[in-house]
C-alpha atoms as a PDB file:
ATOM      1  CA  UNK A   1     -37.113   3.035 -17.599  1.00  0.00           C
ATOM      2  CA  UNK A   2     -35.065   0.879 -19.660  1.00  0.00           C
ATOM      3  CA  UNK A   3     -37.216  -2.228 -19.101  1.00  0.00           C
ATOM      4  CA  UNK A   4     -39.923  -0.297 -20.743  1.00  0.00           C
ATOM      5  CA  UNK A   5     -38.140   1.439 -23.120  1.00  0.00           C
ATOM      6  CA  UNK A   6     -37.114  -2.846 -24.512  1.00  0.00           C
ATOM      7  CA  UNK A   7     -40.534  -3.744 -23.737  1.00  0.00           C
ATOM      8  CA  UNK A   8     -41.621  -1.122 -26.369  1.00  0.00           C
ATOM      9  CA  UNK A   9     -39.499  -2.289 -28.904  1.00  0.00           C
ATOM     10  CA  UNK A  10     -40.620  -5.654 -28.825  1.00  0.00           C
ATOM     11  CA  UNK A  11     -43.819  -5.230 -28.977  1.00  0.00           C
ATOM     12  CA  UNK A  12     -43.275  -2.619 -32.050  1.00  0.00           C
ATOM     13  CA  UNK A  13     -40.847  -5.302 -33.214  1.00  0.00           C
ATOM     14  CA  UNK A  14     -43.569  -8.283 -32.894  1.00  0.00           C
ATOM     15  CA  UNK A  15     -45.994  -5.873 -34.418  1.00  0.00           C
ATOM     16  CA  UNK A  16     -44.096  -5.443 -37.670  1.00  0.00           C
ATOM     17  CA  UNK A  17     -43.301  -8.739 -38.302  1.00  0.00           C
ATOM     18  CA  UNK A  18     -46.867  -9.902 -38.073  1.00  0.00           C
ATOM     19  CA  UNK A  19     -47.686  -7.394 -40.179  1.00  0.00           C
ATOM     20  CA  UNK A  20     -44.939  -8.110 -42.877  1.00  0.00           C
ATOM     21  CA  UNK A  21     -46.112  -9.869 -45.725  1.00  0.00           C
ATOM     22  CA  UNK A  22     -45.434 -13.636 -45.805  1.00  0.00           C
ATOM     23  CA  UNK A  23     -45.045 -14.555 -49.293  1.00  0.00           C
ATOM     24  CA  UNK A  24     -44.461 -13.215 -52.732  1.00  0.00           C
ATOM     25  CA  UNK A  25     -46.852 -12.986 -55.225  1.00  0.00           C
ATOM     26  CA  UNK A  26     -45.210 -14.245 -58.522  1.00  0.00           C
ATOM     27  CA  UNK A  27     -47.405 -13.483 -62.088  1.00  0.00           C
ATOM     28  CA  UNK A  28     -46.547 -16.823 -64.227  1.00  0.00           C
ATOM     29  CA  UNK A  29     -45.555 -15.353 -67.515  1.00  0.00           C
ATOM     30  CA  UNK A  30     -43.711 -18.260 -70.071  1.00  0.00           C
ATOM     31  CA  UNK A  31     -41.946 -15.174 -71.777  1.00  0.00           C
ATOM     32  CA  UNK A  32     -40.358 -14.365 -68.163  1.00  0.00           C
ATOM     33  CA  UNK A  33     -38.090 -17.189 -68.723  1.00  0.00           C
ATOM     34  CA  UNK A  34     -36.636 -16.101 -72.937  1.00  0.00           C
ATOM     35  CA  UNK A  35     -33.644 -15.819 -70.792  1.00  0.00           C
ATOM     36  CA  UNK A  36     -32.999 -19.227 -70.548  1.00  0.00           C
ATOM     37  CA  UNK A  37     -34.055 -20.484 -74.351  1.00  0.00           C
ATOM     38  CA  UNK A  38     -30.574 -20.139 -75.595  1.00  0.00           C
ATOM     39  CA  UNK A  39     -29.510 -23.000 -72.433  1.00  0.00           C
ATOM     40  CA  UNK A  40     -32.742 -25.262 -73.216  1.00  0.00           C
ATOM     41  CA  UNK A  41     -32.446 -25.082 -76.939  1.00  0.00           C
ATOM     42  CA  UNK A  42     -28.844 -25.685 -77.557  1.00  0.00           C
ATOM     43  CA  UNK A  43     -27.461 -26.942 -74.503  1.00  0.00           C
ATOM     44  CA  UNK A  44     -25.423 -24.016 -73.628  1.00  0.00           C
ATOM     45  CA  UNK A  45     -24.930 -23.191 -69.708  1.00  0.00           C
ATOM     46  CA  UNK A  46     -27.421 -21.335 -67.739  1.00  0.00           C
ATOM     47  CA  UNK A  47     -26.443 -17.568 -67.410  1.00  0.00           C
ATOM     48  CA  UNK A  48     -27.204 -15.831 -64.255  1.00  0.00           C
ATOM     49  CA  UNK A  49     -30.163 -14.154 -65.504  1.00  0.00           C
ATOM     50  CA  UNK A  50     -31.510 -17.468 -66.770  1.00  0.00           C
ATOM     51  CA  UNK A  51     -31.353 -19.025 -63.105  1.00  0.00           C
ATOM     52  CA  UNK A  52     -32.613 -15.431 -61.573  1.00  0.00           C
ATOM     53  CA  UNK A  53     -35.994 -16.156 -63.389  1.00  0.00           C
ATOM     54  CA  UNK A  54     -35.568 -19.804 -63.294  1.00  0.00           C
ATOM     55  CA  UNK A  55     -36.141 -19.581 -59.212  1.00  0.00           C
ATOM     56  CA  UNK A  56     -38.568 -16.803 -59.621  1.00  0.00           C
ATOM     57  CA  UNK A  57     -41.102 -18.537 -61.781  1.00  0.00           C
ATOM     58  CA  UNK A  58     -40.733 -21.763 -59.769  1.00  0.00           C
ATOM     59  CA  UNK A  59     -43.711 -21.724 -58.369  1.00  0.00           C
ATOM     60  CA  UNK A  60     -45.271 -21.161 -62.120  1.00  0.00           C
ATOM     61  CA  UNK A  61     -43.713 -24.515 -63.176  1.00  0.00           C
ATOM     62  CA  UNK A  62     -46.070 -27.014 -63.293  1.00  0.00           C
ATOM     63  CA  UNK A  63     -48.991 -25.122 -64.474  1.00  0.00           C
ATOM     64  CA  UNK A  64     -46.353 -24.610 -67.491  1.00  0.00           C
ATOM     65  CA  UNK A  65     -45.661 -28.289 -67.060  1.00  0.00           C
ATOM     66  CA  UNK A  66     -49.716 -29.245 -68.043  1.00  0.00           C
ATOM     67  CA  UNK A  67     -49.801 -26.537 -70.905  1.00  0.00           C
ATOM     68  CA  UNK A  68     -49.495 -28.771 -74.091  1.00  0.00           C
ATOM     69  CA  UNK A  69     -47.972 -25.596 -76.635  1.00  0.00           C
ATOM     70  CA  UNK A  70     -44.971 -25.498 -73.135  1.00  0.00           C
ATOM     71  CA  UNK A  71     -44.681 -29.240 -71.661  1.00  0.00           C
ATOM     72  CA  UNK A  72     -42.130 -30.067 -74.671  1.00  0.00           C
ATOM     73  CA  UNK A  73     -39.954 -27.771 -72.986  1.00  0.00           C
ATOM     74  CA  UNK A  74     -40.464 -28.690 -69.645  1.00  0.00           C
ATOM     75  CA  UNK A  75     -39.884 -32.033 -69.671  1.00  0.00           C
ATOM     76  CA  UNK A  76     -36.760 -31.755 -72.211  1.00  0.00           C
ATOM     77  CA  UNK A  77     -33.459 -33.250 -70.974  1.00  0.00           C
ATOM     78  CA  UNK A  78     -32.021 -29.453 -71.557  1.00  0.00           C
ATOM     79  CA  UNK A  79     -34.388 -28.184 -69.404  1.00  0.00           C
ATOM     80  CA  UNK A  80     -33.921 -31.121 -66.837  1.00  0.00           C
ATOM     81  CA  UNK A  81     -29.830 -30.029 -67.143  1.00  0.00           C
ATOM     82  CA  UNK A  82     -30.745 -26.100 -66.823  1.00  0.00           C
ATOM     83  CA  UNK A  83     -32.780 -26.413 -63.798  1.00  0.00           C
ATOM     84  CA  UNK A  84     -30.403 -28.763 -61.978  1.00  0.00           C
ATOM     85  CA  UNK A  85     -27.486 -26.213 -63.083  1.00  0.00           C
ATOM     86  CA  UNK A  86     -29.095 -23.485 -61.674  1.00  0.00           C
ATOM     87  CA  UNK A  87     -30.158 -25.473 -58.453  1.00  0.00           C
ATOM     88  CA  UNK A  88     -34.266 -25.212 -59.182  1.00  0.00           C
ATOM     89  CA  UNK A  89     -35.760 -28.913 -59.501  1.00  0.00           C
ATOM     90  CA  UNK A  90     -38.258 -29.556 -61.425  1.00  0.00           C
ATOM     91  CA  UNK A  91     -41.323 -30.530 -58.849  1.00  0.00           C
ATOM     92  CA  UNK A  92     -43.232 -33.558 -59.461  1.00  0.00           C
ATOM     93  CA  UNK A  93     -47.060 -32.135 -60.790  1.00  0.00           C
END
């Protein structure tokens, strides 16, 4: 009985995680990241909420990277400092 009873749960287990979605859609949205102007534009430290977004849009960086009104930004040395304080390089495009 209690061989089944763990054989159920596995498979039920199993079940779940294949069902579980594998990754998170992000929307890449420039504005997501106002947070961290005040760190890019004058230097100051990242705040939390800066590096919260920072690793969320991520995956958004270098199609910001190629966009000619956002690649200033980007590529800054700021930027380069913000992304390295909050522990989110900066991927090669």
């Amino acid at each position: 009985m209690k061989s089944s009873i763990l054989f159920l749960f596995l498979f039920l287990t199993a079940l779940l995680l294949r069902r579980a979605p594998t990754s998170v859609s992000v929307t890449c949205n420039p504005s997501e990241l106002s947070s961290c102007a005040g760190a890019i534009l004058t230097s100051a430290p990242p705040t939390a909420a800066c590096c919260a977004k920072l690793k969320e849009q991520r995956p958004c960086l270098c199609e910001y990277r190629k966009n000619p009104n956002l690649k200033g930004y980007i590529n800054s040395d700021n930027s380069k400092k913000v992304s390295k304080s909050c522990g989110v390089p900066i991927p090669s495009c």
